[in-house]
C-alpha atoms as a PDB file:
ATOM      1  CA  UNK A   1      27.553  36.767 -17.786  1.00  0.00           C
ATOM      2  CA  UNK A   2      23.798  36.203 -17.669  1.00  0.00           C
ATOM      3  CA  UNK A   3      21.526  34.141 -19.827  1.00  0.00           C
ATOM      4  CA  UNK A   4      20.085  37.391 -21.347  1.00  0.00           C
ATOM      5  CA  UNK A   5      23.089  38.230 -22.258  1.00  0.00           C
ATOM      6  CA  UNK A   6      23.865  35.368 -24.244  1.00  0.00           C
ATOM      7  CA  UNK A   7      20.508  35.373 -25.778  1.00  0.00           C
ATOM      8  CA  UNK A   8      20.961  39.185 -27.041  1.00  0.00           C
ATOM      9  CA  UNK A   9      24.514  37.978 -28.612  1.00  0.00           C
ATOM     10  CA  UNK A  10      22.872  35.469 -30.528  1.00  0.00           C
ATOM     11  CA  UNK A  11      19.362  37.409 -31.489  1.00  0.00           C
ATOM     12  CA  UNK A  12      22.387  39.880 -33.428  1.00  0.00           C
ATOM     13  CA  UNK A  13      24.504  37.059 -34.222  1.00  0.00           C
ATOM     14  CA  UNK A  14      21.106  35.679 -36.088  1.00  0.00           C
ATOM     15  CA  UNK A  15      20.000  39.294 -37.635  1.00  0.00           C
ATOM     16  CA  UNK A  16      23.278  40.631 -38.234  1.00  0.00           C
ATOM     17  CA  UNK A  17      22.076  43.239 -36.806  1.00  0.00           C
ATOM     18  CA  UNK A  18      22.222  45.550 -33.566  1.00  0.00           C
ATOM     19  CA  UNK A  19      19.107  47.607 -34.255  1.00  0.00           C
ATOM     20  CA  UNK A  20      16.871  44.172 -35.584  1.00  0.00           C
ATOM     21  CA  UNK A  21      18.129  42.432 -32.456  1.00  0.00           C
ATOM     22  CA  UNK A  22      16.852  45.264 -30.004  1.00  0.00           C
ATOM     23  CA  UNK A  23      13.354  44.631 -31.641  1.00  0.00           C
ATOM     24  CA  UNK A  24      13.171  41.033 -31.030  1.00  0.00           C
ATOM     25  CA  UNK A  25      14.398  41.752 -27.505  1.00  0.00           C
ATOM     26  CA  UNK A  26      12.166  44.265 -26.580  1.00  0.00           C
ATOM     27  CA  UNK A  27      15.588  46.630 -25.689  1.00  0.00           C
ATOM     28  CA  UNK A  28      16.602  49.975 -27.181  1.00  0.00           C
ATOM     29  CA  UNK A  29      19.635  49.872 -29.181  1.00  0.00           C
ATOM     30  CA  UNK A  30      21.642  51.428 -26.571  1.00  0.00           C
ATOM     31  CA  UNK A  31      20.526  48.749 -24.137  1.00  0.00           C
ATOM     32  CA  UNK A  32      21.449  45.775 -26.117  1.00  0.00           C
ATOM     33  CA  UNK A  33      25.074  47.549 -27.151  1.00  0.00           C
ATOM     34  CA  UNK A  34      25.874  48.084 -23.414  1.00  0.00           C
ATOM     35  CA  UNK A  35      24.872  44.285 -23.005  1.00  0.00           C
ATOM     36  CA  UNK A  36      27.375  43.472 -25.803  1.00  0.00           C
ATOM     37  CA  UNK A  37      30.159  45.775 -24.078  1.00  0.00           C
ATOM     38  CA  UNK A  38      29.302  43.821 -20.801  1.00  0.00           C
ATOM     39  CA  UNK A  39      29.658  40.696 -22.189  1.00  0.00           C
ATOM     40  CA  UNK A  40      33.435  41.518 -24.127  1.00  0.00           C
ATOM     41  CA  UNK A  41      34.402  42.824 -21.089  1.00  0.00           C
ATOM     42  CA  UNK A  42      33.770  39.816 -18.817  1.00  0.00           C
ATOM     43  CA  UNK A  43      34.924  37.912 -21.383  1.00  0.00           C
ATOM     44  CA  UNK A  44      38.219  40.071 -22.322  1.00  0.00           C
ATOM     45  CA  UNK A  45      38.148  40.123 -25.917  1.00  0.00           C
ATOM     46  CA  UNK A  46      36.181  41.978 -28.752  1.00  0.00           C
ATOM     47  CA  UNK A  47      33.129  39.560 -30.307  1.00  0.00           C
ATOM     48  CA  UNK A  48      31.950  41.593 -33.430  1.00  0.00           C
ATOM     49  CA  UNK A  49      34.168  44.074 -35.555  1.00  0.00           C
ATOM     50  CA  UNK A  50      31.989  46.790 -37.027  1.00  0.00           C
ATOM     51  CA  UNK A  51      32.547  48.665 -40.288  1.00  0.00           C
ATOM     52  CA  UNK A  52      29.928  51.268 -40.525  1.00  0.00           C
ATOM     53  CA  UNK A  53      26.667  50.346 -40.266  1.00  0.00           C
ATOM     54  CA  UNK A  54      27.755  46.666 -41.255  1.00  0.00           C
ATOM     55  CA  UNK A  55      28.597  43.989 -38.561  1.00  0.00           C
ATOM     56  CA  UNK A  56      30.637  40.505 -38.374  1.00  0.00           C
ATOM     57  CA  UNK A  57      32.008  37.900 -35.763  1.00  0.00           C
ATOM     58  CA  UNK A  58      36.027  38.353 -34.940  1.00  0.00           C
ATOM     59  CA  UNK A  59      37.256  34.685 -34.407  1.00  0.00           C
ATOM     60  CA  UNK A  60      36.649  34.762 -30.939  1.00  0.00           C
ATOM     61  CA  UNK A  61      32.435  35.519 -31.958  1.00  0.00           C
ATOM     62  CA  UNK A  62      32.792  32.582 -33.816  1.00  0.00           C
ATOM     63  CA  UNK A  63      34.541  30.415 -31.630  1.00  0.00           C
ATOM     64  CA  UNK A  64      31.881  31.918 -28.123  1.00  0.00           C
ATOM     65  CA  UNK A  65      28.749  31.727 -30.862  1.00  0.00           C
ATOM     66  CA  UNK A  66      29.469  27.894 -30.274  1.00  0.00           C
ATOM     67  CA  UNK A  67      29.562  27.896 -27.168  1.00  0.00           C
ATOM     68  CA  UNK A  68      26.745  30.382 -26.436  1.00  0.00           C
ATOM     69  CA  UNK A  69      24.389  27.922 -28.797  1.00  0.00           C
ATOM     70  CA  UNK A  70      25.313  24.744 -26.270  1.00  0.00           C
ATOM     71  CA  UNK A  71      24.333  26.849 -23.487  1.00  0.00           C
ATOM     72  CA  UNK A  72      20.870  27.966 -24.324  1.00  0.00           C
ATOM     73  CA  UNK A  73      20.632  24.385 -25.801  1.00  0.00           C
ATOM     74  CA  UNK A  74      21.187  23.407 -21.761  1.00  0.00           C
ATOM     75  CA  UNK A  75      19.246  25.829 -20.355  1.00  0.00           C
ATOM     76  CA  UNK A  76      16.066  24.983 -22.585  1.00  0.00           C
ATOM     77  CA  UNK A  77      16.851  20.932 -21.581  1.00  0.00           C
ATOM     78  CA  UNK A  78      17.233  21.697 -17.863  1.00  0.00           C
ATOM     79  CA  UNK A  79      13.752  23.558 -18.398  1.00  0.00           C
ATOM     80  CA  UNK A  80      12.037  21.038 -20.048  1.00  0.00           C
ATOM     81  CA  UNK A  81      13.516  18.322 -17.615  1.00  0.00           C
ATOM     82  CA  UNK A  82      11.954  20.645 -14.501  1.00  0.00           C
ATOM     83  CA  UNK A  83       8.726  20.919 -16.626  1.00  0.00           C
ATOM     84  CA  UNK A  84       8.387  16.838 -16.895  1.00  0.00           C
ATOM     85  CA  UNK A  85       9.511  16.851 -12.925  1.00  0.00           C
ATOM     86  CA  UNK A  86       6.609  19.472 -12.363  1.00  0.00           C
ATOM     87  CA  UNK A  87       4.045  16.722 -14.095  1.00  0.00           C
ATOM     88  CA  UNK A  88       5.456  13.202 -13.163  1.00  0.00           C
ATOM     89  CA  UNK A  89       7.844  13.633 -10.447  1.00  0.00           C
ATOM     90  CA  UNK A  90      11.514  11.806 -10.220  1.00  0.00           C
ATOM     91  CA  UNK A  91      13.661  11.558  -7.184  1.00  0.00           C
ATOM     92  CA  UNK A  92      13.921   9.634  -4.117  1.00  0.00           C
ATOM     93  CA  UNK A  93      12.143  10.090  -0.260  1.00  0.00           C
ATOM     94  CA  UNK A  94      13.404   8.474   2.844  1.00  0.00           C
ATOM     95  CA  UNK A  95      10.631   7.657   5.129  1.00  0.00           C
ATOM     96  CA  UNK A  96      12.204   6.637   9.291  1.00  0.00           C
ATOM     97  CA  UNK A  97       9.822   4.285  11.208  1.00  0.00           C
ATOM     98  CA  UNK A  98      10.403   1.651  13.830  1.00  0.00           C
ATOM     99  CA  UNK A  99       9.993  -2.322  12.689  1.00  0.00           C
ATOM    100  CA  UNK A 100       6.981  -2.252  12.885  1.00  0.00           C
ATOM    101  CA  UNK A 101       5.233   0.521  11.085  1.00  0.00           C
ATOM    102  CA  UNK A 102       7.946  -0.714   8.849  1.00  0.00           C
ATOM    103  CA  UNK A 103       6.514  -4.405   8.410  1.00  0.00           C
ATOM    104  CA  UNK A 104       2.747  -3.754   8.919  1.00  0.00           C
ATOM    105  CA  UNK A 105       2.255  -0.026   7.295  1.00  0.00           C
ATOM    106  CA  UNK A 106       4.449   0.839   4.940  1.00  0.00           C
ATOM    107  CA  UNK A 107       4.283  -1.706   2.473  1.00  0.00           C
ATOM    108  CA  UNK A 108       0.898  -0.715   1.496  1.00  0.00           C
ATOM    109  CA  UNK A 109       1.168   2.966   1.727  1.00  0.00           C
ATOM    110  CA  UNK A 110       4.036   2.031  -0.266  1.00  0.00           C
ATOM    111  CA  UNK A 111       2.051   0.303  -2.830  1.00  0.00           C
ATOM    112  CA  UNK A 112      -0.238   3.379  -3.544  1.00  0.00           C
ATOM    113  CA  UNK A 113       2.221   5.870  -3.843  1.00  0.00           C
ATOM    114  CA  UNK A 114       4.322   3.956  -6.280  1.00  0.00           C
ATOM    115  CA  UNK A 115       0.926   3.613  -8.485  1.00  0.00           C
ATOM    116  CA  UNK A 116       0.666   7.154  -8.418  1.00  0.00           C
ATOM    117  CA  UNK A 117       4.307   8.303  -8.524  1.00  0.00           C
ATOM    118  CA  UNK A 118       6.384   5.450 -10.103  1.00  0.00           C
ATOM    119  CA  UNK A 119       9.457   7.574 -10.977  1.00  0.00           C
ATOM    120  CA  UNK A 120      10.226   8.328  -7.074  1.00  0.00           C
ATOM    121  CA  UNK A 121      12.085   5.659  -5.387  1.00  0.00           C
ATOM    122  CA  UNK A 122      11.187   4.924  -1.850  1.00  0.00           C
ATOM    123  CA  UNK A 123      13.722   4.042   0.746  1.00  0.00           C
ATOM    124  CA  UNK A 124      13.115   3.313   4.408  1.00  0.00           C
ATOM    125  CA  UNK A 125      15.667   3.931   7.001  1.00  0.00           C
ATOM    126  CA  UNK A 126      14.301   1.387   9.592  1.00  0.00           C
ATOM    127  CA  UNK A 127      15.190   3.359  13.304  1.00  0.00           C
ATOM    128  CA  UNK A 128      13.603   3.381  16.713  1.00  0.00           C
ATOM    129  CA  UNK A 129      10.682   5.224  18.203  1.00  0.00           C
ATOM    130  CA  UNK A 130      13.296   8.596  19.210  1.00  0.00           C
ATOM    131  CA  UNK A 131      15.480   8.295  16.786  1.00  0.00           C
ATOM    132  CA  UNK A 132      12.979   8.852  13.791  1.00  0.00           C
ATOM    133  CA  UNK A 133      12.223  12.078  14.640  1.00  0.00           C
ATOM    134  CA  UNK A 134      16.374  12.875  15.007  1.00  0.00           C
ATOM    135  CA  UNK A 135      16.730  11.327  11.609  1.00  0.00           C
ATOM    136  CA  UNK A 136      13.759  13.785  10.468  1.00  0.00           C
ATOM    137  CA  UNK A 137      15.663  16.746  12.072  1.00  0.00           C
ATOM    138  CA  UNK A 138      19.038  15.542  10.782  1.00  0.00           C
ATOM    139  CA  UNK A 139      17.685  15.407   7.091  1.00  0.00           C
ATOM    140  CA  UNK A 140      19.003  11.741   6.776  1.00  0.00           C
ATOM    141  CA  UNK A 141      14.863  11.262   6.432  1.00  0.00           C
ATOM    142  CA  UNK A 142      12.002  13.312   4.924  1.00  0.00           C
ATOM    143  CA  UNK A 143       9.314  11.605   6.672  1.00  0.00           C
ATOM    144  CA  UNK A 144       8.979   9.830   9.603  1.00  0.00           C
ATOM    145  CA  UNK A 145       6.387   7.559  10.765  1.00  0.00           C
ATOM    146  CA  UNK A 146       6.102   7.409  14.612  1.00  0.00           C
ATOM    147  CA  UNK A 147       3.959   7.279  17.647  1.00  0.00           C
ATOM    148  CA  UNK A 148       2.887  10.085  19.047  1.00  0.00           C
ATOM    149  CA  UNK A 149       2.956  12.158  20.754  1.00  0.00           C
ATOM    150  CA  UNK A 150       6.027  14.071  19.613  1.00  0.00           C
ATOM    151  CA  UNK A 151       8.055  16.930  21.769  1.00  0.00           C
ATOM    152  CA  UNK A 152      10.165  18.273  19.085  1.00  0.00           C
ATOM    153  CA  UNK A 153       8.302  21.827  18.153  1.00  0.00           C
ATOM    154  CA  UNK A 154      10.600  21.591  14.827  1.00  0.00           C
ATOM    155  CA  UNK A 155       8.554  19.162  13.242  1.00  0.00           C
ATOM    156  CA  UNK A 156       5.263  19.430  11.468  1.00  0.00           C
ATOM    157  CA  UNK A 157       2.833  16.447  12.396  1.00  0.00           C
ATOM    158  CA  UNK A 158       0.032  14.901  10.824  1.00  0.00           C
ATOM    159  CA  UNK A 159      -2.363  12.335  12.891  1.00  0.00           C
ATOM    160  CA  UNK A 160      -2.850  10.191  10.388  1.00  0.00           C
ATOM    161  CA  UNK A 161      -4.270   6.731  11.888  1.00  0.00           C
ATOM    162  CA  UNK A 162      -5.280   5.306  15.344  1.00  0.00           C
ATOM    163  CA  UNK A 163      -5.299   2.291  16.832  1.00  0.00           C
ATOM    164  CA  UNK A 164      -5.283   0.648  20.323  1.00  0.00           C
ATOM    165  CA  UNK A 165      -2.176  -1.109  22.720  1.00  0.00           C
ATOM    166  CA  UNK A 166      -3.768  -4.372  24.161  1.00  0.00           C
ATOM    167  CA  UNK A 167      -3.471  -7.360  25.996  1.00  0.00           C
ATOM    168  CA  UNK A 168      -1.856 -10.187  23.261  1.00  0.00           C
ATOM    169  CA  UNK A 169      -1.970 -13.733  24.703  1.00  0.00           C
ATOM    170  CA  UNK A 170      -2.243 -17.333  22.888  1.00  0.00           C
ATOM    171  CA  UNK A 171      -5.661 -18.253  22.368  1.00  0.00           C
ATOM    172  CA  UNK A 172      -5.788 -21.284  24.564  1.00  0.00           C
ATOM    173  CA  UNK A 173      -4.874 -18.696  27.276  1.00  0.00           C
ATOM    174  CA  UNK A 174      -6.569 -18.150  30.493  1.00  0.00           C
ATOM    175  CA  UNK A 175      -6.894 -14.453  29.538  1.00  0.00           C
ATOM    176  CA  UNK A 176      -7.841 -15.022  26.174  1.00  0.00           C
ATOM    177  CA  UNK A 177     -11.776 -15.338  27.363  1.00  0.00           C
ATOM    178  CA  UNK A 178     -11.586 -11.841  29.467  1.00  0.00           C
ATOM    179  CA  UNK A 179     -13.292  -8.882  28.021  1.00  0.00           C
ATOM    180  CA  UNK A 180     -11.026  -6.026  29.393  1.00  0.00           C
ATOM    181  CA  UNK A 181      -7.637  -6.934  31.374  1.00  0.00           C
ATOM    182  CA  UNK A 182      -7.459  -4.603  34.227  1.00  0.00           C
ATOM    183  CA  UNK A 183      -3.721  -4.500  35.574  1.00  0.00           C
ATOM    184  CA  UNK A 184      -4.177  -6.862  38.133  1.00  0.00           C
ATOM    185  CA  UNK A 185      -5.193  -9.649  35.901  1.00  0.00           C
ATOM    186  CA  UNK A 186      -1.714 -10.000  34.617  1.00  0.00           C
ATOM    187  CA  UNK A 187       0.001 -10.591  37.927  1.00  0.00           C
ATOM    188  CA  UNK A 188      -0.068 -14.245  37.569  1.00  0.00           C
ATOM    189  CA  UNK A 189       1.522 -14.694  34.159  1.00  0.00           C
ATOM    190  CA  UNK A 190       4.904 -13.767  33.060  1.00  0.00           C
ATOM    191  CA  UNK A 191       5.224 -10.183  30.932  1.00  0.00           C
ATOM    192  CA  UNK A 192       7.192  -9.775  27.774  1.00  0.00           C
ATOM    193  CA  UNK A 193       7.786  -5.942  27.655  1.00  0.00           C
ATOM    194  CA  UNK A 194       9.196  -3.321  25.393  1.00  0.00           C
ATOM    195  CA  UNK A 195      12.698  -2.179  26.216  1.00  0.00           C
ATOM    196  CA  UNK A 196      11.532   1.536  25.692  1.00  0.00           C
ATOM    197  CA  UNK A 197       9.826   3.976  23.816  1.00  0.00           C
ATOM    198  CA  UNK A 198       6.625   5.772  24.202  1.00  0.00           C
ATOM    199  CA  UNK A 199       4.267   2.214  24.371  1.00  0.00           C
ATOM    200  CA  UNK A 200       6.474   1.161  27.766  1.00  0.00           C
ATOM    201  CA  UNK A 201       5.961   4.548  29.571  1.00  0.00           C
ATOM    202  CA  UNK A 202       2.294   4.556  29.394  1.00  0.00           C
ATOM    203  CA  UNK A 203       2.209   0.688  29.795  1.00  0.00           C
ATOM    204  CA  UNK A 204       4.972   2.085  33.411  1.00  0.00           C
ATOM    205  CA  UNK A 205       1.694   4.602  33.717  1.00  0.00           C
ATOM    206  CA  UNK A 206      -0.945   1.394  33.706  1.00  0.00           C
ATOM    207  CA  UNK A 207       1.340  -0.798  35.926  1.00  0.00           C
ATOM    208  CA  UNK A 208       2.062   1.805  38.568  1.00  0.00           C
ATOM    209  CA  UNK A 209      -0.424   0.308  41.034  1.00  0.00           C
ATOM    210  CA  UNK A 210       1.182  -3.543  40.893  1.00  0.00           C
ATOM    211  CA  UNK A 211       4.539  -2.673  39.607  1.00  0.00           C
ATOM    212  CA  UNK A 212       6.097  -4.424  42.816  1.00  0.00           C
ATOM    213  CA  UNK A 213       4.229  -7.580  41.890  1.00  0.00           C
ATOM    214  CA  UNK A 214       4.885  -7.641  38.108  1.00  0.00           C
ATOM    215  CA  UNK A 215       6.595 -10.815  36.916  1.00  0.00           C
ATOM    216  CA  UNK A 216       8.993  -9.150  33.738  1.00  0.00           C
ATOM    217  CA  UNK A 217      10.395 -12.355  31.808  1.00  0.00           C
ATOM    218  CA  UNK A 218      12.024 -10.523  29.180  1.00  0.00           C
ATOM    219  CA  UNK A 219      12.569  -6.751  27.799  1.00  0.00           C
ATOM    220  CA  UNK A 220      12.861  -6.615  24.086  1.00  0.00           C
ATOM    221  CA  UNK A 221      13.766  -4.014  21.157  1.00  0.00           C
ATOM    222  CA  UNK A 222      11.847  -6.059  18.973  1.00  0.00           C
ATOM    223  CA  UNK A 223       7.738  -5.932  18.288  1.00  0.00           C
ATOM    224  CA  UNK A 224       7.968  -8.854  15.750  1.00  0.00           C
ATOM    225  CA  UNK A 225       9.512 -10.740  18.290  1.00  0.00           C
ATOM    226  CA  UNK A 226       7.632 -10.362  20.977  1.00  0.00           C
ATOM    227  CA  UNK A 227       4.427 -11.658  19.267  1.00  0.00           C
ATOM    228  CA  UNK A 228       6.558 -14.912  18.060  1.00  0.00           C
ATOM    229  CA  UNK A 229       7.568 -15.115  21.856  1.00  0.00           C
ATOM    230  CA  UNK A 230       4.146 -15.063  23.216  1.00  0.00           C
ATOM    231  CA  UNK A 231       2.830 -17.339  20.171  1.00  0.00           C
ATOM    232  CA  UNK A 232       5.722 -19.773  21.273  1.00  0.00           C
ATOM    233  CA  UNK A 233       4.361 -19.645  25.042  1.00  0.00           C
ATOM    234  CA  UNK A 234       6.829 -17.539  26.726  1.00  0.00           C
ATOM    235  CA  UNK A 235       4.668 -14.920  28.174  1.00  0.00           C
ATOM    236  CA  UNK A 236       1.568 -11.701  27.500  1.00  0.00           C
ATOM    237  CA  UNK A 237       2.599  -8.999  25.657  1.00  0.00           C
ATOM    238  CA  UNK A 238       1.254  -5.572  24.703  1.00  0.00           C
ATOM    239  CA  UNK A 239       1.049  -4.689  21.287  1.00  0.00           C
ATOM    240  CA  UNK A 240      -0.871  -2.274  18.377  1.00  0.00           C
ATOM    241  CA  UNK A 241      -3.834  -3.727  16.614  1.00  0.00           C
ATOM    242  CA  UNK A 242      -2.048  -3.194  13.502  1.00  0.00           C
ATOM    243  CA  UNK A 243       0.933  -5.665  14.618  1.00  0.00           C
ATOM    244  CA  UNK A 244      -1.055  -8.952  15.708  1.00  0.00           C
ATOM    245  CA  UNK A 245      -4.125  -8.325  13.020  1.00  0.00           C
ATOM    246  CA  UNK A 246      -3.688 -11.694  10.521  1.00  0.00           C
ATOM    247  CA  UNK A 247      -2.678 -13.803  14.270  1.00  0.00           C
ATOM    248  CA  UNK A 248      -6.183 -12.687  15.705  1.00  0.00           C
ATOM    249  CA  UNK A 249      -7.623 -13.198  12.673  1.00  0.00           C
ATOM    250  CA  UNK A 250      -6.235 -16.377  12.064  1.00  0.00           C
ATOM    251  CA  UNK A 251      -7.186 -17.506  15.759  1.00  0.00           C
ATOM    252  CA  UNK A 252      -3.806 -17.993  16.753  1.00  0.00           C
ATOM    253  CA  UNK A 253      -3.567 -14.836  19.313  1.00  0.00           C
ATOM    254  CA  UNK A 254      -6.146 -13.480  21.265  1.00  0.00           C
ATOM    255  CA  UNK A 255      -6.375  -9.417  21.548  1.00  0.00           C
ATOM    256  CA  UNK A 256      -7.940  -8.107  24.500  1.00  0.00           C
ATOM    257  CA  UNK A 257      -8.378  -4.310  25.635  1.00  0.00           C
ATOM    258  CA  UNK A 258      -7.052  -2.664  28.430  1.00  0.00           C
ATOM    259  CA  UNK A 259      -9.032  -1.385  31.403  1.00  0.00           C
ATOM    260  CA  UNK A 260     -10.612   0.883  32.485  1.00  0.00           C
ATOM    261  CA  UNK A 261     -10.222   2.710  29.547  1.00  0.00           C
ATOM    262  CA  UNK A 262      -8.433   2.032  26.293  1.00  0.00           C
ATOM    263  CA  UNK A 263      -4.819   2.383  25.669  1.00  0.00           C
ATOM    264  CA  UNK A 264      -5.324   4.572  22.326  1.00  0.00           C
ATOM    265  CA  UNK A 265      -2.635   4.629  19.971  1.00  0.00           C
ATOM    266  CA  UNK A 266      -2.128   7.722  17.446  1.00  0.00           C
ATOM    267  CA  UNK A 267       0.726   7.098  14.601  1.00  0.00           C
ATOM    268  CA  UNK A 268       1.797  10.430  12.981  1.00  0.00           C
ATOM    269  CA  UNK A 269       3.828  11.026   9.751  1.00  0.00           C
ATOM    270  CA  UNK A 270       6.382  14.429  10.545  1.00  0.00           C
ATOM    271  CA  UNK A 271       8.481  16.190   8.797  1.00  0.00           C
ATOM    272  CA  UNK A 272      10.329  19.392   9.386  1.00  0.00           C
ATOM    273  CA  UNK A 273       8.531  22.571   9.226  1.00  0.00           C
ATOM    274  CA  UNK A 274      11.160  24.258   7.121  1.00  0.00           C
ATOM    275  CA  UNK A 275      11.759  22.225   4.873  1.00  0.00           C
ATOM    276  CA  UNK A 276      10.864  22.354   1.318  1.00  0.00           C
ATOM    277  CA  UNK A 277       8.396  20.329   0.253  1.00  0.00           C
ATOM    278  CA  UNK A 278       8.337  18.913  -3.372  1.00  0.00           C
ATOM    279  CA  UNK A 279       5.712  17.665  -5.544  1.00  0.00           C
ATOM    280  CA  UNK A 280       6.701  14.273  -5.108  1.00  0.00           C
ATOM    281  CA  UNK A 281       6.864  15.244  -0.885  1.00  0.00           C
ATOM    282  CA  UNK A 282       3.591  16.799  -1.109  1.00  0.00           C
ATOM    283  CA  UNK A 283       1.793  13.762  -2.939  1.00  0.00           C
ATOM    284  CA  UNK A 284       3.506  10.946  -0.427  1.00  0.00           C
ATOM    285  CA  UNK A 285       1.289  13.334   2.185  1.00  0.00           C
ATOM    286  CA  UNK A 286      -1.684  12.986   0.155  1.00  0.00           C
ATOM    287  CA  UNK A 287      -1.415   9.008  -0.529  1.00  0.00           C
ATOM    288  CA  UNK A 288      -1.086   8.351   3.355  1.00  0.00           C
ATOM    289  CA  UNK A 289      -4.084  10.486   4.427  1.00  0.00           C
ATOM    290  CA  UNK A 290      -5.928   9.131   1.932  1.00  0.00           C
ATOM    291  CA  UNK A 291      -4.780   5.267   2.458  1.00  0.00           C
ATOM    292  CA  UNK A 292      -5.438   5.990   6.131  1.00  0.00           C
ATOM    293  CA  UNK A 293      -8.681   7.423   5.811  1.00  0.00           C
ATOM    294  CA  UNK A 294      -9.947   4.856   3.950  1.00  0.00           C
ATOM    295  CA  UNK A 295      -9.489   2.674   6.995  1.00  0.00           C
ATOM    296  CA  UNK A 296     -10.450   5.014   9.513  1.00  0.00           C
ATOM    297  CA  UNK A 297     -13.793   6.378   8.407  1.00  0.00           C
ATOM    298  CA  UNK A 298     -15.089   9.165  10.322  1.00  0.00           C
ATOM    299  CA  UNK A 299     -11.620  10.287  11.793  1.00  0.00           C
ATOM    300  CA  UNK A 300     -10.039  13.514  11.379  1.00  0.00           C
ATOM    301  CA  UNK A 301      -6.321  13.220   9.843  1.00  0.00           C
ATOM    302  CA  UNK A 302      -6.399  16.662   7.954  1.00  0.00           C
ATOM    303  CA  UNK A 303      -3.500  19.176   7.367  1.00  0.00           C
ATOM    304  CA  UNK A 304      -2.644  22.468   5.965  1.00  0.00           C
ATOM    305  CA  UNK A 305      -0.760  21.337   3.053  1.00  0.00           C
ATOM    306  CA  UNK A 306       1.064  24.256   1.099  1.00  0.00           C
ATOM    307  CA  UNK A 307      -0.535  25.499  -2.058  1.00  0.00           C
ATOM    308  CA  UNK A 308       2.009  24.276  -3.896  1.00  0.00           C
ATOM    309  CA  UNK A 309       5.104  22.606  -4.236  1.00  0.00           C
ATOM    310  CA  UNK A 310       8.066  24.494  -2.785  1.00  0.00           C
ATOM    311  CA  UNK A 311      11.070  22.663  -4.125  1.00  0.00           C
ATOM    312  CA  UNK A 312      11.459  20.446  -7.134  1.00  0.00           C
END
C-alpha cells in the first residue's frame, strides 16, 4: 500500500467514478483499476461493489475511506511541518569542546546563532581536547570545537579562528616587563602546566632544551584554574589569548609571547564528513565563520559548504 494508491481510492471514492478518477490522476482506466485490485488484495477484502457501469463502497470502503482520509490528512501535516523546518529550522545540535572554548567561545557564537535560529536548542557536551573529536566520530556530538591540528581523516575541519599560547604571569611579576620569554627565562619560577593535550606537547617541544632544569609545581586538567592559580601567586602558566583576555585587560595578568617565534594557536570546528548536514547544521557553520571573521579580519576560515541541506 502506497500513498498513490490511497489517493486514487479516494479521487473515485469522490467522483464515483473509475473513468473520472483516471482523469484527475493522469492514469488510464486500466491503470487506476489494477491500483484498486492492488489495494483489495493487500488489504483482503473487496472496497467497491459494481453494478454495471454504476459504483458504491461495500462496508469495508466505508469503514478504509476513513481511514484513508486520516492518512492523507498526515501525510499533508508531516509535509507542511518539513516545509516550516525547511524555512525556520527546529531540532537540537550538540557542539564537544574543552572548558575553555566552552567558557570563553561559545557563549557568544551561541548568542548569534540563537538570533538567527531560535527554534534549535543548543547543548554542549563539555569533553577534553581528544575526546571531542571521539564524541564527533561517535555521533554523541555534531560539532566539535578543538585545537588543531586534528589526525582523524574522518572528520571535516574548518580553521575558523587563531590565536597565540603565551607566557601568563601576575602583573607585579618579574616577567611581566619582558617582551618575548625565551625558555630559559622561566627556569627560575615555578610552572603550572597542562596535564595533556595538544598545548603541553608543543609547550614539551619549547622546553626540550631546559627540560632537566624546569621547576613543574603542579599539572592540571583545568585552564580556568590555572589562571586563578597563577593570579593567586602559585606559579607562570601558558595559556590562549582568548582565556586570560578581560585579566590582561583589566591589568591583573600580564601576557607575554613566546620566543623566538610565536606559539600560534588554530581552533577548528569538525564534524564528520559523512554525515548529513541539516539546515539548522549548515547555518551553525555559517554563524561561526562569520562571528570569527569578524574578529579576525584578513584571515582565511573558508569552506566548501554543500549546496544545500542534506538532511532535515
Amino acid at each position: 500500500m502506497d500513498f498513490d494508491q490511497i489517493h486514487t481510492f479516494l479521487e473515485i471514492v469522490r467522483l464515483k467514478s473509475f473513468s473520472k478518477a483516471a482523469q484527475t490522476c493522469y492514469r488510464t482506466q486500466p491503470a487506476i483499476s489494477a491500483q484498486i485490485r492492488q489495494l483489495e488484495h493487500e488489504l483482503k477484502c473487496e472496497l467497491f461493489e459494481r453494478f454495471g457501469s454504476r459504483i458504491s463502497l461495500t462496508t469495508a470502503g466505508k469503514l478504509f475511506a476513513q481511514y484513508a482520509e486520516q492518512m492523507m490528512d498526515v501525510r499533508r501535516q508531516a509535509q507542511d511541518a518539513l516545509n516550516e523546518l525547511e524555512s525556520s529550522p527546529r531540532g537540537e545540535l550538540v557542539i564537544a569542546a574543552n572548558e575553555a572554548t566552552c567558557i570563553y567561545v561559545l557563549p557568544s557564537v551561541f548568542a548569534e546563532y540563537k538570533q538567527q535560529f531560535p527554534g534549535v536548542q543548543l547543548q554542549v557536551n563539555r569533553s577534553y581536547g581528544s575526546r571531542v573529536v571521539e564524541a564527533v566520530m561517535e555521533n554523541v556530538a555534531d560539532f566539535g570545537l578543538t585545537q588543531l591540528p586534528v589526525a582523524e581523516k574522518r572528520v571535516q575541519i574548518v580553521d575558523i579562528y587563531r590565536d597565540e599560547i603565551r607566557c601568563v604571569v601576575p602583573s607585579g611579576h618579574p616577567l611581566a616587563g619582558f617582551e618575548k620569554i625565551a625558555a630559559e627565562d622561566i627556569l627560575p619560577y615555578s610552572l603550572l602546566l597542562p596535564q595533556s593535550g595538544i598545548t603541553r606537547t608543543r609547550l614539551n617541544s619549547w622546553f626540550e632544551k631546559v627540560e632537566d632544569e624546569l621547576q613543574v609545581s603542579m599539572e592540571l586538567d583545568s585552564t580556568e584554574t590555572m589562571k586563578r592559580f597563577v593570579m593567586a601567586g602559585l606559579g607562570i602558566s601558558f595559556l590562549s589569548g582568548a582565556t586570560a583576555q578581560e585579566e590582561v585587560a583589566a591589568g591583573t595578568l600580564k601576557s607575554i609571547p613566546l620566543a623566538p617565534e610565536p606559539m600560534v594557536r588554530k581552533l577548528g570546528l569538525i564534524y564528520r564528513k559523512d554525515k548529513a548536514l541539516s539546515k539548522a547544521a549548515l547555518g551553525f557553520i555559517q554563524v561561526t565563520l562569520a562571528h570569527f571573521g569578524s574578529q579576525n579580519t584578513g584571515q582565511s576560515n573558508s569552506v566548501q559548504l554543500p549546496a544545500r541541506p542534506v538532511a532535515g
